[in-house]
Protein backbone atom coordinates (compact mmCIF):
# COMPACT_ATOMS: atom_id res chain seq x y z
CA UNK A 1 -41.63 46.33 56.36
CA UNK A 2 -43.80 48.14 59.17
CA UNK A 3 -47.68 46.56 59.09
CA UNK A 4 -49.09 49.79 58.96
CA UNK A 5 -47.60 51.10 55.93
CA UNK A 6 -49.16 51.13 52.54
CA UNK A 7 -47.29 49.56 50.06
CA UNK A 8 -47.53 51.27 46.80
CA UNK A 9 -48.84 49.85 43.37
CA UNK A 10 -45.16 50.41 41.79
CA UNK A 11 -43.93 48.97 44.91
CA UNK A 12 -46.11 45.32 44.54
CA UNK A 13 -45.43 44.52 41.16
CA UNK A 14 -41.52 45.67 41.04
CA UNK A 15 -42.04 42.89 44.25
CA UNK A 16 -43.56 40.52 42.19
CA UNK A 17 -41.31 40.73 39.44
CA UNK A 18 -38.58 40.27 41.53
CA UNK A 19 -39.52 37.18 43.03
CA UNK A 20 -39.90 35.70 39.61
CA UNK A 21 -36.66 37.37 38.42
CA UNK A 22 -34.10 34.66 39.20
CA UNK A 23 -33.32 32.17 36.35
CA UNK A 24 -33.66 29.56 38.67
CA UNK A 25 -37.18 30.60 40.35
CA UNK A 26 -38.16 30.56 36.34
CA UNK A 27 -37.29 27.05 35.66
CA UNK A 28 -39.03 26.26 39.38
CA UNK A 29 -42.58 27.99 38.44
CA UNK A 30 -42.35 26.42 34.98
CA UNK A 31 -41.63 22.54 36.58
CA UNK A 32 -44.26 22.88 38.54
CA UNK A 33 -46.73 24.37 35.62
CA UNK A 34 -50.25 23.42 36.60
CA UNK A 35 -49.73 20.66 38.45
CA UNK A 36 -47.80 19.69 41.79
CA UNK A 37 -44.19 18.69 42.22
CA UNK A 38 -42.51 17.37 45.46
CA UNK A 39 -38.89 19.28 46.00
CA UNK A 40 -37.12 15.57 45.28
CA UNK A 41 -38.63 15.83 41.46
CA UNK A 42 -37.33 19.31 41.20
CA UNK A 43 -33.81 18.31 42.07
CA UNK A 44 -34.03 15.64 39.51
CA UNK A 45 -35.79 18.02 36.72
CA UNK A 46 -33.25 20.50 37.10
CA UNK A 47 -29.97 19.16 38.68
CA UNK A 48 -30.14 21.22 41.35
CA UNK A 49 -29.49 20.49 45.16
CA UNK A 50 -32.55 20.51 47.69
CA UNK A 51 -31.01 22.91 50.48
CA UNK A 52 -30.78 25.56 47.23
CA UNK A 53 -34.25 24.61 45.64
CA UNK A 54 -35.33 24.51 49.17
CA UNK A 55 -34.90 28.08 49.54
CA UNK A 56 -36.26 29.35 46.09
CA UNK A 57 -39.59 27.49 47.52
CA UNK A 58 -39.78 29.59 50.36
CA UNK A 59 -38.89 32.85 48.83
CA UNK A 60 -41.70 31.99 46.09
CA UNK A 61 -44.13 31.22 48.96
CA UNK A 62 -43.39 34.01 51.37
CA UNK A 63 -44.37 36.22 48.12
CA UNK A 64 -47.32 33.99 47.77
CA UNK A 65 -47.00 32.56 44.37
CA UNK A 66 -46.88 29.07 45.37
CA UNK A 67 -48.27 26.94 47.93
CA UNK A 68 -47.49 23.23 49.54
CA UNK A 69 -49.09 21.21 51.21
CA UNK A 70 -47.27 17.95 53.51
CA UNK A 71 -47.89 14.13 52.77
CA UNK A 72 -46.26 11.77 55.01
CA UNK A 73 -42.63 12.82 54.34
CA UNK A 74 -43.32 14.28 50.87
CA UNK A 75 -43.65 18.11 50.51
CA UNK A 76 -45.62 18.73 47.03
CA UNK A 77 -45.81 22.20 45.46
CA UNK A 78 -48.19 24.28 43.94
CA UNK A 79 -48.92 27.48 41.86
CA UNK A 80 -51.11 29.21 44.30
CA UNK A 81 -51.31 31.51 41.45
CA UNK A 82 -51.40 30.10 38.15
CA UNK A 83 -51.28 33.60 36.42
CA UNK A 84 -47.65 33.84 37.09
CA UNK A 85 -46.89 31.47 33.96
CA UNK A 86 -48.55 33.92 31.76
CA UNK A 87 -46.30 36.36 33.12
CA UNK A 88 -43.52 33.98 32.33
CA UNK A 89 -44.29 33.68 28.64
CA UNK A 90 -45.22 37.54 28.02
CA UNK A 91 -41.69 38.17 29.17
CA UNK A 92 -39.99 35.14 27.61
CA UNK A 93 -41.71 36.89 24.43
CA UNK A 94 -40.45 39.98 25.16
CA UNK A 95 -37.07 38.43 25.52
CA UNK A 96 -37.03 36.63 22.35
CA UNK A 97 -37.44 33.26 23.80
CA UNK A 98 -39.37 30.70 21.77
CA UNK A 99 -41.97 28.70 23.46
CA UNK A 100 -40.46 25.31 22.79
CA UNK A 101 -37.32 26.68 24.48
CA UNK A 102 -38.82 27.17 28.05
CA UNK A 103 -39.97 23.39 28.62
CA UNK A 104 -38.49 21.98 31.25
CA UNK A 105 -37.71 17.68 30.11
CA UNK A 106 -39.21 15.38 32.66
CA UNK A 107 -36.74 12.84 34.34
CA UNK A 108 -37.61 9.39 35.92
CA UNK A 109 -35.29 10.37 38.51
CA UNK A 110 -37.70 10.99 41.30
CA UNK A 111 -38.88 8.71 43.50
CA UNK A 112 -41.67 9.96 45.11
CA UNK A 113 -45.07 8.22 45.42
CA UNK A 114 -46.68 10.10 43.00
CA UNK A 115 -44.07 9.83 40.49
CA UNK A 116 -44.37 6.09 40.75
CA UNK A 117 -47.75 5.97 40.61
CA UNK A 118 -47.04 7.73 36.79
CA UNK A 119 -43.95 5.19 36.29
């Protein structure tokens, strides 16, 4: 995209709702809720591997909806916008998706400082 062009209104949210449009990037922004995951609890919550949640973490940041931040060799993550799970719900209502359905079940797989601080 050139700098100098305007993107347009339609343009910003068909971005935005793009970016949360993947199944996967779903389950990601819901993990991390309103708190702050490292990528090593997110392959344990969801059974994925790192190189592929790796890359939904980028994509969500380069669109700005999360942020991270670096402690020793622990990346945590963010919602840098915490609206985006109220877009989650509104659609998983749309859908027909009940509200118990879209929790995501912690696992003590993780073994990150901060997740044995909580152990």
């Amino acid at each position: 995209m050139v700098a100098n062009m305007k993107v347009s209104p339609h343009q910003q949210i068909g971005e935005l709702l793009e970016a949360v449009g993947s199944p996967v990037r779903v389950r990601i922004l819901l993990a991390i809720g309103t708190g702050e995951v490292c990528v090593c609890h997110l392959e344990s919550l969801l059974g994925l591997r790192q190189a592929y949640i790796s890359q939904q973490l980028m994509d969500l940041r380069e669109k700005g909806l999360i942020a991270s931040r670096r402690e020793g060799k622990f990346i945590y993550y963010r919602l840098e916008k915490p609206e985006v799970l109220q877009l989650v719900h509104v659609a998983a209502g749309l859908a027909g998706v009940a509200e118990n359905e879209l929790s995501i079940r912690e696992n003590s797989g993780c073994d990150c400082p901060k997740c044995r601080q909580v152990g």
